[in-house]
C-alpha atoms as a PDB file:
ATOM      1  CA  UNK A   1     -13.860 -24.045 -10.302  1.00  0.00           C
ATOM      2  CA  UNK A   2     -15.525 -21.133  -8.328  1.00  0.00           C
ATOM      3  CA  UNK A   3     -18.850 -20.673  -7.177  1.00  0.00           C
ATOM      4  CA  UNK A   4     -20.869 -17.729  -7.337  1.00  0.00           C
ATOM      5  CA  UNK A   5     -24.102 -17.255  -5.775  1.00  0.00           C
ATOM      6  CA  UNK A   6     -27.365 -14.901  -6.783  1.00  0.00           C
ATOM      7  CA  UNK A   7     -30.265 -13.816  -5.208  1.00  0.00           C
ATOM      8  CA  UNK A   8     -33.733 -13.861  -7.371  1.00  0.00           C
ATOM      9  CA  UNK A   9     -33.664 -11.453  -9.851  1.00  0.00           C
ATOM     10  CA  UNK A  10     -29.765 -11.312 -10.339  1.00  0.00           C
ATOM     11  CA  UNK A  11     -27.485 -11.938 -13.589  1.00  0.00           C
ATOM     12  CA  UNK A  12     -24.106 -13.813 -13.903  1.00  0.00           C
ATOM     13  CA  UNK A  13     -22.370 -12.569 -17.154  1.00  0.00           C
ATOM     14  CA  UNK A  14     -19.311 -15.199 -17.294  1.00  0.00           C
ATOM     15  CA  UNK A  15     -16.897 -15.413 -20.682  1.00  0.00           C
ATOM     16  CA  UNK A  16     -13.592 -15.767 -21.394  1.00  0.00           C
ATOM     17  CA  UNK A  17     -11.025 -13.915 -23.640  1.00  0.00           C
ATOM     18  CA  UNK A  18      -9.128 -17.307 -24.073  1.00  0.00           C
ATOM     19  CA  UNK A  19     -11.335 -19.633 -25.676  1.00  0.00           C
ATOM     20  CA  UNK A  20     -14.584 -21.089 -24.942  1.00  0.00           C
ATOM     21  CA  UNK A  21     -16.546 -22.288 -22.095  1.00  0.00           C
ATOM     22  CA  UNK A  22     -17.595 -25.500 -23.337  1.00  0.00           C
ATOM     23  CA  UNK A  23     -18.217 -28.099 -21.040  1.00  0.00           C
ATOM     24  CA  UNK A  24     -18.562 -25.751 -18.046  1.00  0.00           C
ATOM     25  CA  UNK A  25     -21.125 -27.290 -15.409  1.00  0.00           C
ATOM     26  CA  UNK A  26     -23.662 -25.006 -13.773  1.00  0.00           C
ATOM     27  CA  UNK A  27     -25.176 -26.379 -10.865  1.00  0.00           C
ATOM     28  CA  UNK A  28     -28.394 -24.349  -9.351  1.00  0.00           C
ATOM     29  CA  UNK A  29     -30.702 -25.374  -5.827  1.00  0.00           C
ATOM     30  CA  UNK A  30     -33.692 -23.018  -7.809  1.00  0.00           C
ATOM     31  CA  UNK A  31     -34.439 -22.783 -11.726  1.00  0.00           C
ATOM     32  CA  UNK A  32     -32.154 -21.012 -13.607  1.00  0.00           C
ATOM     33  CA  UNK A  33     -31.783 -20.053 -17.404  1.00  0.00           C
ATOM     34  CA  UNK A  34     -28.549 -20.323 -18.725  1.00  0.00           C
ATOM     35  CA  UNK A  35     -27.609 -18.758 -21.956  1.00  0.00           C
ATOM     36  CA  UNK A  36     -24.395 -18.927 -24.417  1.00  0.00           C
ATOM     37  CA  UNK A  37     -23.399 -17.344 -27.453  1.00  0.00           C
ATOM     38  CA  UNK A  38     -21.237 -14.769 -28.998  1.00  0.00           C
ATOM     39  CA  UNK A  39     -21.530 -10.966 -29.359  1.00  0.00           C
ATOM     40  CA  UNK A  40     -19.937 -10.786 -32.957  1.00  0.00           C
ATOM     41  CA  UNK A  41     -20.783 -14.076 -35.313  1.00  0.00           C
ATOM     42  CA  UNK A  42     -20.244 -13.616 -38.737  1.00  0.00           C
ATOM     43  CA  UNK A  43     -23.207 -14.713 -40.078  1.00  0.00           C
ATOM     44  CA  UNK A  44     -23.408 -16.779 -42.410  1.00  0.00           C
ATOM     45  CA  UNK A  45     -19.677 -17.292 -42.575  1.00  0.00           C
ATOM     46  CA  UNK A  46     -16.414 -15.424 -42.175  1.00  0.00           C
ATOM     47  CA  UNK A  47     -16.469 -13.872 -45.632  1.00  0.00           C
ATOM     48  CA  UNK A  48     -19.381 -11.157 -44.353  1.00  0.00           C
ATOM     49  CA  UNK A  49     -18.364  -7.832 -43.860  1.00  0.00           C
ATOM     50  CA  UNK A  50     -20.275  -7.287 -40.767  1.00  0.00           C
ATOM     51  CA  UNK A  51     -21.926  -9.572 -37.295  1.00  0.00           C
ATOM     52  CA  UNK A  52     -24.379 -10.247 -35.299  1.00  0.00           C
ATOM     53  CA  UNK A  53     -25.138 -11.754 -32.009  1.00  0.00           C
ATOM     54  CA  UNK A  54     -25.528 -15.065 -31.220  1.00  0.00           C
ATOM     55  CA  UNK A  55     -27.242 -15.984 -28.063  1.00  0.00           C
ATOM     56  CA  UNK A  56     -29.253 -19.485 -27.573  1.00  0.00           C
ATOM     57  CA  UNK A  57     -30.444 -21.069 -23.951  1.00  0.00           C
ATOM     58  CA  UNK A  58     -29.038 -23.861 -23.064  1.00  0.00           C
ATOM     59  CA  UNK A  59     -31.174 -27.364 -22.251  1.00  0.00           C
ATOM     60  CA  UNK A  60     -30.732 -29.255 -19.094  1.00  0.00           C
ATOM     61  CA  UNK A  61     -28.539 -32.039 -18.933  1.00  0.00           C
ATOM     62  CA  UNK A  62     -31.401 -34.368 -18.047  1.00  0.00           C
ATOM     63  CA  UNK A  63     -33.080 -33.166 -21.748  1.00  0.00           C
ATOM     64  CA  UNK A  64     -30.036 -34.495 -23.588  1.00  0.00           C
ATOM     65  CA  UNK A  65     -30.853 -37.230 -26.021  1.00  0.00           C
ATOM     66  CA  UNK A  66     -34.706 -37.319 -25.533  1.00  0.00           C
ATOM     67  CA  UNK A  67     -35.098 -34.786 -28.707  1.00  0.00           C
ATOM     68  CA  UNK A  68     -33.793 -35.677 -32.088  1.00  0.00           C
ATOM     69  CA  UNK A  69     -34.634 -32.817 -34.955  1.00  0.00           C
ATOM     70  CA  UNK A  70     -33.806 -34.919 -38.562  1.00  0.00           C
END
């Protein structure tokens, strides 16, 4: 664990060369946006000759559970 703090206004870019950041907790005492991805998924699968990148933001915690898509 580290911590690493940011005034208003300021980016964090975090990855990892040696496997994925799932799991990671991100704790903030303002509101934050926090975003994960990939900057080459072969879309839609492996077989493409080519990618794209994949960026979503993440929900809260708190939001988990209280939306269901069918």
């Amino acid at each position: 664990p580290y911590t690493v703090t940011l005034d208003a206004g300021e980016v964090y870019y975090g990855y990892t060369s040696m496997g994925d950041l799932s799991g990671t907790l991100i704790g903030a005492s303002a509101p934050v946006a926090v975003f994960a991805g990939h900057p080459c998924a072969n879309v839609p699968n492996s077989t493409v000759d080519f990618c794209d990148m994949a960026y979503e933001q993440q929900l809260p915690v708190e939001s988990f559970g209280s939306l269901h898509v069918a």
